[in-house]
Structure formats: C-alpha cells, structure tokens
Protein backbone atom coordinates (compact mmCIF):
# COMPACT_ATOMS: atom_id res chain seq x y z
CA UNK A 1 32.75 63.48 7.88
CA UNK A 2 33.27 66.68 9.91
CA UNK A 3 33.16 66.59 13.48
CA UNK A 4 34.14 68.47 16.79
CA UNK A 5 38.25 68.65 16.88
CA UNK A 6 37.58 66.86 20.42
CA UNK A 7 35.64 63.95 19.06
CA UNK A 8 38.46 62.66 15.89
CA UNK A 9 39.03 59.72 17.56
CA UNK A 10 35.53 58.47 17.64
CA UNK A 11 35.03 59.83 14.77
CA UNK A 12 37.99 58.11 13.29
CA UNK A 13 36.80 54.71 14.68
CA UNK A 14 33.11 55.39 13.36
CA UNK A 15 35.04 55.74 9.81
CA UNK A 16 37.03 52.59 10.26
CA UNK A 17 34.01 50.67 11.31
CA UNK A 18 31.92 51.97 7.99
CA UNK A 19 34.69 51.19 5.55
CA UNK A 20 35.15 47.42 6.64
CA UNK A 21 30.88 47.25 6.59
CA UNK A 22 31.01 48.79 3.06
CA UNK A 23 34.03 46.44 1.95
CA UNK A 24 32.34 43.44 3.52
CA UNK A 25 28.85 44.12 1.64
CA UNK A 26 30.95 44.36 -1.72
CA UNK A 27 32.08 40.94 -1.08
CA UNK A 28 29.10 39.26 0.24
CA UNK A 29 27.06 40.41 -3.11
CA UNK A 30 30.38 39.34 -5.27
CA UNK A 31 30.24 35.84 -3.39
CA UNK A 32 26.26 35.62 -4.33
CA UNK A 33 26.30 36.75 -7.81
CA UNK A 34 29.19 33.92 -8.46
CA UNK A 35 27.03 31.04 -6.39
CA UNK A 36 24.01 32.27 -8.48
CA UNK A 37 25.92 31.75 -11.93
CA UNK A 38 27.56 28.10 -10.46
CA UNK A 39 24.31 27.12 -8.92
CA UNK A 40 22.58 24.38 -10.87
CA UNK A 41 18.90 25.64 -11.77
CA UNK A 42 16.46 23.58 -11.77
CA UNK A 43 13.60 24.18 -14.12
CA UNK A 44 10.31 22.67 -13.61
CA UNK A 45 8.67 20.70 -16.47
CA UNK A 46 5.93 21.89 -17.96
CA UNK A 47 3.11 19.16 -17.97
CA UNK A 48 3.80 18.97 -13.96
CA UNK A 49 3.61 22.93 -13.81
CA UNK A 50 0.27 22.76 -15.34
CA UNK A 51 -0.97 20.27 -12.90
CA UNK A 52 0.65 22.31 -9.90
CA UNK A 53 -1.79 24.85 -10.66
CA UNK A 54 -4.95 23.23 -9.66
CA UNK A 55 -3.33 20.90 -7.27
CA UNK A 56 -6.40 20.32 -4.56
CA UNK A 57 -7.95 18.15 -8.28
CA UNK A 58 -5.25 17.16 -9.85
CA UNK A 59 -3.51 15.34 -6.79
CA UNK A 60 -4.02 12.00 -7.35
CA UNK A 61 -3.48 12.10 -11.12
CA UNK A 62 0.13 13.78 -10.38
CA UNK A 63 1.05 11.15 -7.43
CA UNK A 64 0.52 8.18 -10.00
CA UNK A 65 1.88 9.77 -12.96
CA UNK A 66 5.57 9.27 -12.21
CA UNK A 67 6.63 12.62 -12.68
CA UNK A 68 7.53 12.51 -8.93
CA UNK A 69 10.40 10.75 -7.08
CA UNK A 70 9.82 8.92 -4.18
CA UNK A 71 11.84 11.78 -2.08
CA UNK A 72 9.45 14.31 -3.89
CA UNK A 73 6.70 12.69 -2.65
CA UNK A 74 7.92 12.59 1.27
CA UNK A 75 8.35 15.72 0.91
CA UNK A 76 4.97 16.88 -0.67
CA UNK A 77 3.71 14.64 2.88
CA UNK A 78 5.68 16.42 5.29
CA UNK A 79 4.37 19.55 3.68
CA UNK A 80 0.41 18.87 3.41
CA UNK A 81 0.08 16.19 7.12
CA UNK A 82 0.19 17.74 10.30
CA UNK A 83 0.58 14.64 12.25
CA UNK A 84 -0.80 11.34 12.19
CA UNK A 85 -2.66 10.04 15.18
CA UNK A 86 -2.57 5.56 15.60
CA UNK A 87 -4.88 3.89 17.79
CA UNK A 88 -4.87 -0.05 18.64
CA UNK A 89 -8.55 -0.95 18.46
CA UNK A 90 -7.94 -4.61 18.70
CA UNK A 91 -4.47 -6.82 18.60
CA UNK A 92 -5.28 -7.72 14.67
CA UNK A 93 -7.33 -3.55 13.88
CA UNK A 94 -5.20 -0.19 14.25
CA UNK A 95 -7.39 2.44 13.83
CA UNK A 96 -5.55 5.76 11.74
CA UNK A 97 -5.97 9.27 11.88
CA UNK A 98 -4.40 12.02 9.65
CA UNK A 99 -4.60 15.96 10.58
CA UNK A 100 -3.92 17.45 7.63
CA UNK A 101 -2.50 21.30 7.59
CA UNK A 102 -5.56 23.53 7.92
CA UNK A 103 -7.62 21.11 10.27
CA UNK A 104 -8.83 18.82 7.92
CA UNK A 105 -9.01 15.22 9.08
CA UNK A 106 -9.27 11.37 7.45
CA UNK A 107 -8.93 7.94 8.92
CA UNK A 108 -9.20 4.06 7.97
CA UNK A 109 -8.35 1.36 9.78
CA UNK A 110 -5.78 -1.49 8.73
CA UNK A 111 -5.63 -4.73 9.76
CA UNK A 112 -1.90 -6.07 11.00
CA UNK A 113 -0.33 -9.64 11.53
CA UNK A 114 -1.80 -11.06 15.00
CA UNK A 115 1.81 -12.88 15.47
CA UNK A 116 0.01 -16.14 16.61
CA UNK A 117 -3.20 -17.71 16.52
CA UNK A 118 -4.74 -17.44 19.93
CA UNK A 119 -4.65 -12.99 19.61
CA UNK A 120 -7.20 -13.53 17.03
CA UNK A 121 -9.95 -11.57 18.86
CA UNK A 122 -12.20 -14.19 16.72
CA UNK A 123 -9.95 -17.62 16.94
CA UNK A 124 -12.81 -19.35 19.13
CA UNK A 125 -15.04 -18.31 16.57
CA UNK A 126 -13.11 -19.47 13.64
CA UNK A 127 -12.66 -23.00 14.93
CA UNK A 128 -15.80 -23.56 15.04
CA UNK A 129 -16.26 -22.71 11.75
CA UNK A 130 -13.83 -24.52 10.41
CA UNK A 131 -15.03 -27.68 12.19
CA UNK A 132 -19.03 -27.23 11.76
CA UNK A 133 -17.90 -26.82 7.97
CA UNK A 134 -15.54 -30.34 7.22
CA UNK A 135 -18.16 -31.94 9.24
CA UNK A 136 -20.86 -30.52 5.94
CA UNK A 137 -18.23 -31.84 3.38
CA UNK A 138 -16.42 -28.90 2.66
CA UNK A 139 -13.17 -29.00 1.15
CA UNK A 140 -9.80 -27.21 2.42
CA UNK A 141 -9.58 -24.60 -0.18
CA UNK A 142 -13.39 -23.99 -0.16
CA UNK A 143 -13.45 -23.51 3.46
CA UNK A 144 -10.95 -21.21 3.24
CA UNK A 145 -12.42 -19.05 0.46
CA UNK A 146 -15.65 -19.17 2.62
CA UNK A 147 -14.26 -17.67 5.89
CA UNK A 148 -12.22 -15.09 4.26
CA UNK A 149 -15.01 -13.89 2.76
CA UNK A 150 -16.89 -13.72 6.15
CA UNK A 151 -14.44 -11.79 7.40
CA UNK A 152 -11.96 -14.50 9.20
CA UNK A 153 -8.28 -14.16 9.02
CA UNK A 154 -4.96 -16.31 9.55
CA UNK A 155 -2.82 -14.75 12.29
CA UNK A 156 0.43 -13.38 9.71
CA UNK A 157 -2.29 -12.96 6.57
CA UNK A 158 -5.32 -11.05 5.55
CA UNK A 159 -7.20 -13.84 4.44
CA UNK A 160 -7.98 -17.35 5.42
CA UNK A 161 -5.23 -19.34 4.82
CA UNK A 162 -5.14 -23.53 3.61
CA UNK A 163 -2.39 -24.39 5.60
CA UNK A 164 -4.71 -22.47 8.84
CA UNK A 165 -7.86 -24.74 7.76
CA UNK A 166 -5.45 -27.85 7.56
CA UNK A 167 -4.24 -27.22 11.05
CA UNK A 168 -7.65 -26.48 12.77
CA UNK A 169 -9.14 -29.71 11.25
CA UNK A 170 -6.39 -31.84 12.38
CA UNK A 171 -6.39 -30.11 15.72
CA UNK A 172 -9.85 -31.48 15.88
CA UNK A 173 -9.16 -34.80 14.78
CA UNK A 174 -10.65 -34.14 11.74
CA UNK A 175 -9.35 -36.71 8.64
CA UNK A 176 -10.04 -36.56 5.12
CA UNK A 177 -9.63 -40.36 5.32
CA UNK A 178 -10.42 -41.88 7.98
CA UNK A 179 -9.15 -45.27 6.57
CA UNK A 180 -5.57 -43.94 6.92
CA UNK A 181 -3.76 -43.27 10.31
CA UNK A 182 -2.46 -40.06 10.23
CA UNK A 183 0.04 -39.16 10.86
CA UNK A 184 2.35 -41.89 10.60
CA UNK A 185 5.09 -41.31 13.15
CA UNK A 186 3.52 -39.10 15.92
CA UNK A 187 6.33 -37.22 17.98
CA UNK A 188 6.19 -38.65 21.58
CA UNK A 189 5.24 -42.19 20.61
CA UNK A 190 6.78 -45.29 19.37
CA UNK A 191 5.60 -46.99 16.47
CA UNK A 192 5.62 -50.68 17.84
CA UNK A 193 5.69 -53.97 15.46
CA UNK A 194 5.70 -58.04 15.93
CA UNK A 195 1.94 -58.37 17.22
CA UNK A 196 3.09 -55.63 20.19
CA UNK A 197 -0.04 -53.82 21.08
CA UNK A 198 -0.23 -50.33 20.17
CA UNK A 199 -1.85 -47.39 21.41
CA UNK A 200 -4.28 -46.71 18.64
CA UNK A 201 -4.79 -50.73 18.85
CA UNK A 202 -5.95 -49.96 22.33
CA UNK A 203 -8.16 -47.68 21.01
CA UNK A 204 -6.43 -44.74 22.04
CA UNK A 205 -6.08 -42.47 18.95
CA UNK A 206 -3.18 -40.07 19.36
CA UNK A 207 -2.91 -36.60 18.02
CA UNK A 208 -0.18 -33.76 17.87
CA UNK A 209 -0.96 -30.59 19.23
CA UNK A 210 -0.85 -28.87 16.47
CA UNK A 211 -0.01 -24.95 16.49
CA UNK A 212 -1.58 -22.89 13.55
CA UNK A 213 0.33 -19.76 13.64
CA UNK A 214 0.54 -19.68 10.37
C-alpha cells in the first residue's frame, strides 16, 4: 500500500487492522464448512413433502396421519395462530376466538366443569325436571339420557349424570320405594328402639341435605 512518508504509521495500523480481518474471515468460513460436514441433516420424507405442497387442502389429512410429532405440531401452531382471544360467556360456556396469521378468524364455544351444582346457570331448571319426570315414572338412567339430550348438564360432566338424578330426587324426597325408610341411619339423628317414639313415628320424615356436585 503506498502512502505519504508522513502518514506510515496510520498506514501501518490500517495494514495491521486488514490482516487480522482477512485472517479472522479464513477462520470463520473454516469453522462453518467443518459445522456443515458434522451437522446432522435432516432430510424430509417424501410422502410429507408432497403434502407440504398444497398445504391450505391437505392440512387435516397431514395432522392425522402421524407423520408429525407432537412438538412438530406446536410448532406448525405457533407458526399459522396469531393469538387466541377467550371469553367467559357463562360460568359452565367459554366462548373461543382464533386470529389466524393473515386476519383470518374462527371460534366455538366449549363447555367447562361448573365446580358445583348451584353455578349451573340452569340448576333451578334442571330440578324441576328431574322432579316433574320421577313423579311420570321415569327411571334414573332414562331421566338422565332425557335431560342430556335437552341440553342439561352435571356440574364436573358434559352430560347428565345418574348419580346427579339420584341426588336431586332424594333431595326432593323422592323414593323409589316408598315402603322402605331411606336412608337407614340419617346423620344428625338417633335411631331409637324398645317402643321409644321416633321421629318418623311422629310423623316427621327426615332427610339429608344432600349436595349433588357431582
């Protein structure tokens, strides 16, 4: 490099400078070319190229084929949803929204657990239905089977529950036979014996309150 006799030193330093750029490049592309060669490569099969093609019809085909992993598939979400937007309509009914990349939108609704009977936004509503229906000779499991298909719900299912139409009728003082006391030992009150006068012999007929959080 020539240069004014009163600018070496700079140009000295300039020199000094471009030699350790030049000897750093050399070892940066030496560094790549051997984590190239050591790198594992990962090839991508050929029946899932083909469907990576025309992925906007192909989609659901390739999500239940099994060709991807479970990480795969996170990923392929993070990639395509923009955010997802959750809105409590009721205490049982979220209501959910997903911005997709690009502005497209979808939603549903799911239902979720109420936790205990009384946050049933229809409990009131399914009492009565449960009572008006023993009282027309309808049995447990039918009952059941009848409300769920109306709509109803137990408060940790989806559906009407036997064990929730069990509870509700005995709530109500509602027994499949009358001829038997039920139930035998009733938390809260003694059982009495030798001619002793009872409480459902005074005509006082004592139920549990019975919680159907079921």
């Amino acid at each position: 490099m020539n240069s004014d006799p009163d600018n070496r030193l700079v140009t000295g330093e300039l020199e000094r400078r471009w030699e350790v750029s030049l000897r750093e490049l050399k070892s940066a592309k030496k560094a790549l070319t051997q984590e190239e060669q050591t790198v594992a490569q990962y090839i991508i099969p050929a029946d899932l190229l083909e469907q990576l093609k025309d992925i906007d019809a192909s989609l659901p085909q390739l999500w239940e084929s099994g060709l991807l992993t479970l990480p795969q598939k996170k990923s392929v979400l993070r990639t395509l949803i923009d955010k997802v937007v959750l809105h409590r309509v009721s205490r049982t009914v979220i209501s959910v929204r997903v911005i997709w990349r690009g502005g497209a939108t979808s939603g549903d609704c799911i239902t979720v657990d109420a936790g205990r009977a009384t946050a049933l936004s229809r409990c009131t509503e399914l009492q009565s239905a449960v009572e008006q229906m023993v009282k027309e000779g309808f049995g447990d499991q039918e009952i059941a089977a009848t409300l769920t298909g109306n709509g109803f719900c137990s408060p940790k299912s989806d559906q009407v529950l036997v064990s929730t139409v069990i509870n509700i009728r005995l709530s109500k003082g509602l027994l499949r036979d009358p001829g038997r006391s039920y139930p035998q030992n009733v938390t809260g009150f003694q059982c009495l014996s030798n001619g002793k006068k009872t409480r459902r012999d005074a005509g006082m007929h004592s139920y549990p309150h019975r919680q159907w959080d079921d």
